[in-house]
C-alpha atoms as a PDB file:
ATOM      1  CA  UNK A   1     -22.747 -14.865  -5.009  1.00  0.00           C
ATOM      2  CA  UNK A   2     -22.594 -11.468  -3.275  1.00  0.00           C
ATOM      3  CA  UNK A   3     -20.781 -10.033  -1.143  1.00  0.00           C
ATOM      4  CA  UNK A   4     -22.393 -10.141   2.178  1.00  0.00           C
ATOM      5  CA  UNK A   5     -22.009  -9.866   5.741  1.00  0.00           C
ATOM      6  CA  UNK A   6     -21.791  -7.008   7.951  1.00  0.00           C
ATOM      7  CA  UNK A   7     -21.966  -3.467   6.625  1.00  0.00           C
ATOM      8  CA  UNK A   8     -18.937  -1.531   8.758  1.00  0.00           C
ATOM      9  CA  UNK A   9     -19.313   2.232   9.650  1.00  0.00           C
ATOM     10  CA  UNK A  10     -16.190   3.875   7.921  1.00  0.00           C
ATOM     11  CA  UNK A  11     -14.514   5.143  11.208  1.00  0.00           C
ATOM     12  CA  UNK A  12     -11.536   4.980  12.210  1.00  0.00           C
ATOM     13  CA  UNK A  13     -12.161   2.852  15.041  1.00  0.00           C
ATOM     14  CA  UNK A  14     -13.531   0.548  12.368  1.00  0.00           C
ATOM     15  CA  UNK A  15     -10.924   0.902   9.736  1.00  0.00           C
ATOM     16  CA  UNK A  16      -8.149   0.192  12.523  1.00  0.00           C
ATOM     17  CA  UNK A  17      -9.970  -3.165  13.706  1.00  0.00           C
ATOM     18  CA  UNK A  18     -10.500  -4.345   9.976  1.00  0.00           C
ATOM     19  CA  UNK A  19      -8.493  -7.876   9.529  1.00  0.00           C
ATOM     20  CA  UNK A  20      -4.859  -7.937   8.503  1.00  0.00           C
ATOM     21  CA  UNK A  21      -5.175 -10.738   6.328  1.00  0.00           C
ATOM     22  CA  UNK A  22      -6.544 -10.983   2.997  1.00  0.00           C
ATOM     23  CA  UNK A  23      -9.875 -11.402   0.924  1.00  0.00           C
ATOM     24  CA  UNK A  24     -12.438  -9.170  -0.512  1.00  0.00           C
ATOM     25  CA  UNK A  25     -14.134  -6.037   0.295  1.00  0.00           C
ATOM     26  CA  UNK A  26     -16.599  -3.792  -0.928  1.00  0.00           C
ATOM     27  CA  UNK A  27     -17.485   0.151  -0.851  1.00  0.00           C
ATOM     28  CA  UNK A  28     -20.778   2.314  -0.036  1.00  0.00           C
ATOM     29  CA  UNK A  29     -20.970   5.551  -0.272  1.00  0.00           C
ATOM     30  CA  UNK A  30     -24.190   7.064   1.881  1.00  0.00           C
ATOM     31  CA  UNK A  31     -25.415   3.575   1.144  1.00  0.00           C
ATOM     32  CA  UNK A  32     -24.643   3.193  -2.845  1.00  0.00           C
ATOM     33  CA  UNK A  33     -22.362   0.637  -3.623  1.00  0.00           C
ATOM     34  CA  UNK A  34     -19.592   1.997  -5.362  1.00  0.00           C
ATOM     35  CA  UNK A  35     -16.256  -0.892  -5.781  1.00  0.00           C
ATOM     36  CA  UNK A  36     -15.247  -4.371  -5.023  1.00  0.00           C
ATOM     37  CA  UNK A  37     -11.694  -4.605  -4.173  1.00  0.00           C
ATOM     38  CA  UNK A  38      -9.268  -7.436  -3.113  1.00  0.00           C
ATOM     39  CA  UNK A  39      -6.362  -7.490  -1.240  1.00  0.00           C
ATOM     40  CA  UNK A  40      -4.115 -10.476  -2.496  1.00  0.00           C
ATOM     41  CA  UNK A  41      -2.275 -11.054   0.933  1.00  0.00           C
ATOM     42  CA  UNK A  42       1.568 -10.089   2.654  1.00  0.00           C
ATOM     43  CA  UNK A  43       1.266  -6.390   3.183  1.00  0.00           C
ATOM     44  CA  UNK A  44      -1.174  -6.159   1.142  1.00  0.00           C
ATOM     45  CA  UNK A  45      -4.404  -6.519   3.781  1.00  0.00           C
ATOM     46  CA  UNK A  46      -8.155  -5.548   3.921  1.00  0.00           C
ATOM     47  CA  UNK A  47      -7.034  -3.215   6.997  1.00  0.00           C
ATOM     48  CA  UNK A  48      -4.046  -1.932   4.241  1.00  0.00           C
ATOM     49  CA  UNK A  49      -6.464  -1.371   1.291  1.00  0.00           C
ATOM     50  CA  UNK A  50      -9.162   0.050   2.910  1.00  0.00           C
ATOM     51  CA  UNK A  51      -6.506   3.069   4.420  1.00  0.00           C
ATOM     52  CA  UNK A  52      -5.474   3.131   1.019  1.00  0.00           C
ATOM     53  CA  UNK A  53      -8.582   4.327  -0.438  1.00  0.00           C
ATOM     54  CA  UNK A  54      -9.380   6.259   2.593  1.00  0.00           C
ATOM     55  CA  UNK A  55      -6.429   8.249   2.146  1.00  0.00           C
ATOM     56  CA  UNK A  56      -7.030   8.618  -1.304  1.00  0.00           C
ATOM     57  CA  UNK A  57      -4.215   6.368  -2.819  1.00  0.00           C
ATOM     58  CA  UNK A  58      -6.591   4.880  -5.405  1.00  0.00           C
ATOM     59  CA  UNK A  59      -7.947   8.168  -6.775  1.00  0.00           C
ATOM     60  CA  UNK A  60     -10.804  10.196  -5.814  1.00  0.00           C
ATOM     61  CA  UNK A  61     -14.027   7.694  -6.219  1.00  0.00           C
ATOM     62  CA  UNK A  62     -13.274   5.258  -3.545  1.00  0.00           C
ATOM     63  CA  UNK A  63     -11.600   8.085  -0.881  1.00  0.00           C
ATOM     64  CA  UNK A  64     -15.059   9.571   0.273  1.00  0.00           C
ATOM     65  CA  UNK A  65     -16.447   5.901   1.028  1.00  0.00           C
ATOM     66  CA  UNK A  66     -18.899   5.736   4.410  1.00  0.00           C
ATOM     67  CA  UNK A  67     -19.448   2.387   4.957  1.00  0.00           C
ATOM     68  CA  UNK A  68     -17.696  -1.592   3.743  1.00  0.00           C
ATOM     69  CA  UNK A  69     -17.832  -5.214   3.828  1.00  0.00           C
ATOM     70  CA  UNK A  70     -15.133  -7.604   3.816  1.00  0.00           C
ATOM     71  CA  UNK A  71     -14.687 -11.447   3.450  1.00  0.00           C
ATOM     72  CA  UNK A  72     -11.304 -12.891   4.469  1.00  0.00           C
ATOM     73  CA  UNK A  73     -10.487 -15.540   1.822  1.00  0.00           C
ATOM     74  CA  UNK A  74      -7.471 -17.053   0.754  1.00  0.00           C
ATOM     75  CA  UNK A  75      -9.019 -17.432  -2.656  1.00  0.00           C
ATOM     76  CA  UNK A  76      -8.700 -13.874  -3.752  1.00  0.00           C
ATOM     77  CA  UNK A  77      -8.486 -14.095  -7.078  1.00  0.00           C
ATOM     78  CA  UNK A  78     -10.749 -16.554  -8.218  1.00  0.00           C
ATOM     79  CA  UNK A  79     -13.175 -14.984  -5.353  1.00  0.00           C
ATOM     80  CA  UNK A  80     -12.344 -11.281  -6.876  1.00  0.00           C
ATOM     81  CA  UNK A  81     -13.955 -12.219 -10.490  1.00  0.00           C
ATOM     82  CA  UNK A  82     -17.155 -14.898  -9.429  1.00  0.00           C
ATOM     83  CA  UNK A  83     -17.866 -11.374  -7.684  1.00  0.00           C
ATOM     84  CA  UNK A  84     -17.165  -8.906 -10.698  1.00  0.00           C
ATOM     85  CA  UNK A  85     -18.762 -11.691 -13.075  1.00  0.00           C
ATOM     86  CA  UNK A  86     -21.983 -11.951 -10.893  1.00  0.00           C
ATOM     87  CA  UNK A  87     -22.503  -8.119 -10.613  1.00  0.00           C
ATOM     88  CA  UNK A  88     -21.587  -7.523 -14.582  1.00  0.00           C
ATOM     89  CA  UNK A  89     -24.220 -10.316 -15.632  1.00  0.00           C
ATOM     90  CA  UNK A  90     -26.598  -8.712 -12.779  1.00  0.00           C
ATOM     91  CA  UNK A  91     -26.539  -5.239 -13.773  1.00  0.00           C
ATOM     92  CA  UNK A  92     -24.505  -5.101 -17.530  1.00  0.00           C
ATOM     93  CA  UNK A  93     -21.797  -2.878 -16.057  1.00  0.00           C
ATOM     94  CA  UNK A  94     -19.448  -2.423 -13.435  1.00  0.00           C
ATOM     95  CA  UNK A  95     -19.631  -0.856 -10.167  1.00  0.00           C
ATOM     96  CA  UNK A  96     -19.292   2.701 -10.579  1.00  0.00           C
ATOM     97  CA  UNK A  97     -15.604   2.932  -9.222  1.00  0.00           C
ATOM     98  CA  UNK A  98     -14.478  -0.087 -10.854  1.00  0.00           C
ATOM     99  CA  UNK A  99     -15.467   1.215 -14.365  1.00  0.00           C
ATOM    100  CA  UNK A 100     -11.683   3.296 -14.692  1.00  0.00           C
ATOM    101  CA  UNK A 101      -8.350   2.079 -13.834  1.00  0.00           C
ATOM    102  CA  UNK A 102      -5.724   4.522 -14.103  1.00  0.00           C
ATOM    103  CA  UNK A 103      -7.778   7.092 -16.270  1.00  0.00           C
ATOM    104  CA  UNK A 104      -8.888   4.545 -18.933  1.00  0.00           C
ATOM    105  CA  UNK A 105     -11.945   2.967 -19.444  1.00  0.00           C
ATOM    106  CA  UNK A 106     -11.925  -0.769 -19.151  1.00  0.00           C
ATOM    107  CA  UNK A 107     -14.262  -4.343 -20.553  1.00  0.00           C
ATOM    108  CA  UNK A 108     -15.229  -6.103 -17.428  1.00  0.00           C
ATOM    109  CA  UNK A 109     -13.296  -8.574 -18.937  1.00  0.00           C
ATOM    110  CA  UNK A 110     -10.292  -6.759 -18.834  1.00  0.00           C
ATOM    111  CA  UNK A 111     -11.485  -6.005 -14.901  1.00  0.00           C
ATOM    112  CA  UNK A 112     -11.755  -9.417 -14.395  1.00  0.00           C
ATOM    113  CA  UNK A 113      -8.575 -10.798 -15.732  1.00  0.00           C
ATOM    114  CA  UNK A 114      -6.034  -8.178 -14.499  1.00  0.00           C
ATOM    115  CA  UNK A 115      -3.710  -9.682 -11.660  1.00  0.00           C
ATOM    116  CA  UNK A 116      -1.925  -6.752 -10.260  1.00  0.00           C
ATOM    117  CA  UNK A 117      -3.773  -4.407  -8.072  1.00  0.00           C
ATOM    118  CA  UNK A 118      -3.659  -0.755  -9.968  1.00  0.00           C
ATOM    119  CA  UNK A 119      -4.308   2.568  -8.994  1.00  0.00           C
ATOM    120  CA  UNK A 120      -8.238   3.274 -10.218  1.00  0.00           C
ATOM    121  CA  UNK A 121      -9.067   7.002 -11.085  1.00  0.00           C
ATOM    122  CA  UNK A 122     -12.225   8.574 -12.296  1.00  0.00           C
ATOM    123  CA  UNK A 123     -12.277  10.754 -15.603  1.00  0.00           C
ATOM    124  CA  UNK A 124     -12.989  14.751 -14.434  1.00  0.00           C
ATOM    125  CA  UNK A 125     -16.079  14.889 -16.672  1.00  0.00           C
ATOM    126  CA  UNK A 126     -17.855  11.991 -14.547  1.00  0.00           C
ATOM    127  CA  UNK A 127     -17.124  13.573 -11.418  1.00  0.00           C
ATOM    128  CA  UNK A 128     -20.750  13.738 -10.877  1.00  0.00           C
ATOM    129  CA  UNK A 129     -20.626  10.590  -8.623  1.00  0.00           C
ATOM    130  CA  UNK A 130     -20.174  12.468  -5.517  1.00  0.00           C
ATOM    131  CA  UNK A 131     -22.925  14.542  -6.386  1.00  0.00           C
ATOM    132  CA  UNK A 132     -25.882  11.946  -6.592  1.00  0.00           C
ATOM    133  CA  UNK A 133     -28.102  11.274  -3.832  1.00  0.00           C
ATOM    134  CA  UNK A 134     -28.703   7.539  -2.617  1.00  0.00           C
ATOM    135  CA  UNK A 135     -32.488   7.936  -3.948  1.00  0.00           C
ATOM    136  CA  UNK A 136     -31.466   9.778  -7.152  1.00  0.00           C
ATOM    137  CA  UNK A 137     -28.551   6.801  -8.240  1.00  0.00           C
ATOM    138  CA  UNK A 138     -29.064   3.701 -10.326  1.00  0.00           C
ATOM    139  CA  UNK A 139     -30.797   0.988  -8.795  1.00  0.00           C
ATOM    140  CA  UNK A 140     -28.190  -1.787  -8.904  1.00  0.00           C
ATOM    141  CA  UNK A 141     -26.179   0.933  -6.520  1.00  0.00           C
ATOM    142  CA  UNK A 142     -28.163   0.122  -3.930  1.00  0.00           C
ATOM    143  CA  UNK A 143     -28.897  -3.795  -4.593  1.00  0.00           C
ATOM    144  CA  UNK A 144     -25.486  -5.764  -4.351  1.00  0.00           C
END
């Protein structure tokens, strides 16, 4: 049910040769997996979304990301929550940047269900995230 395939560097080089098409990706940071995003398709692309974050367009949690994976589906949606369903039942949570969409805490179910892509943010008290070593973070970080 993961996510898998080939873990991409975070380079530009990378980022500019990512697929303009869409599907499903996922963020590492220094090897701890950090978000599952989707990008539903038109200009909306895994090449599109993954500038996005890098840029910083989706808040601070995703912008410092190092490495990804992507899977070009046509089946976003339903593709987007087996994969947010399969890590919640795996681990009991979230990943760690999916946990806050636009400064509110959310249910995975909520997660799951919404259609619209949002803007995700992080609450300034949990900033801690960027602080964490790969060794020192949860296990499930490092297990998807």
């Amino acid at each position: 049910m993961a996510l898998g395939g080939k873990l991409f560097n975070a380079s530009k080089v990378n980022l500019e040769c990512a697929p303009d098409a869409p599907g499903i990706y996922s963020l590492y940071l220094d090897g701890r997996f950090i978000y599952i995003g989707r990008a539903d398709g038109g200009s909306n692309t895994i090449k599109s979304r993954l500038a996005d974050h890098k840029q910083g367009h989706d808040g601070p949690c995703t912008q410092l990301f190092t490495h990804y994976t992507r899977e070009v589906t046509m089946k976003v949606t339903a593709r987007y929550n087996e994969l947010l369903e399969h890590y919640s039942r795996k681990f009991g949570t979230l990943p760690e940047c999916n946990l806050c969409i636009n400064g509110q805490s959310v249910s995975v179910w909520d997660s799951v269900r919404r259609e619209q892509p949002v803007s995700r943010t992080r609450f300034p008290w949990t900033q801690n995230w960027l602080n964490r070593s790969v060794q020192g973070g949860p296990e499930h970080d490092r297990q998807f």
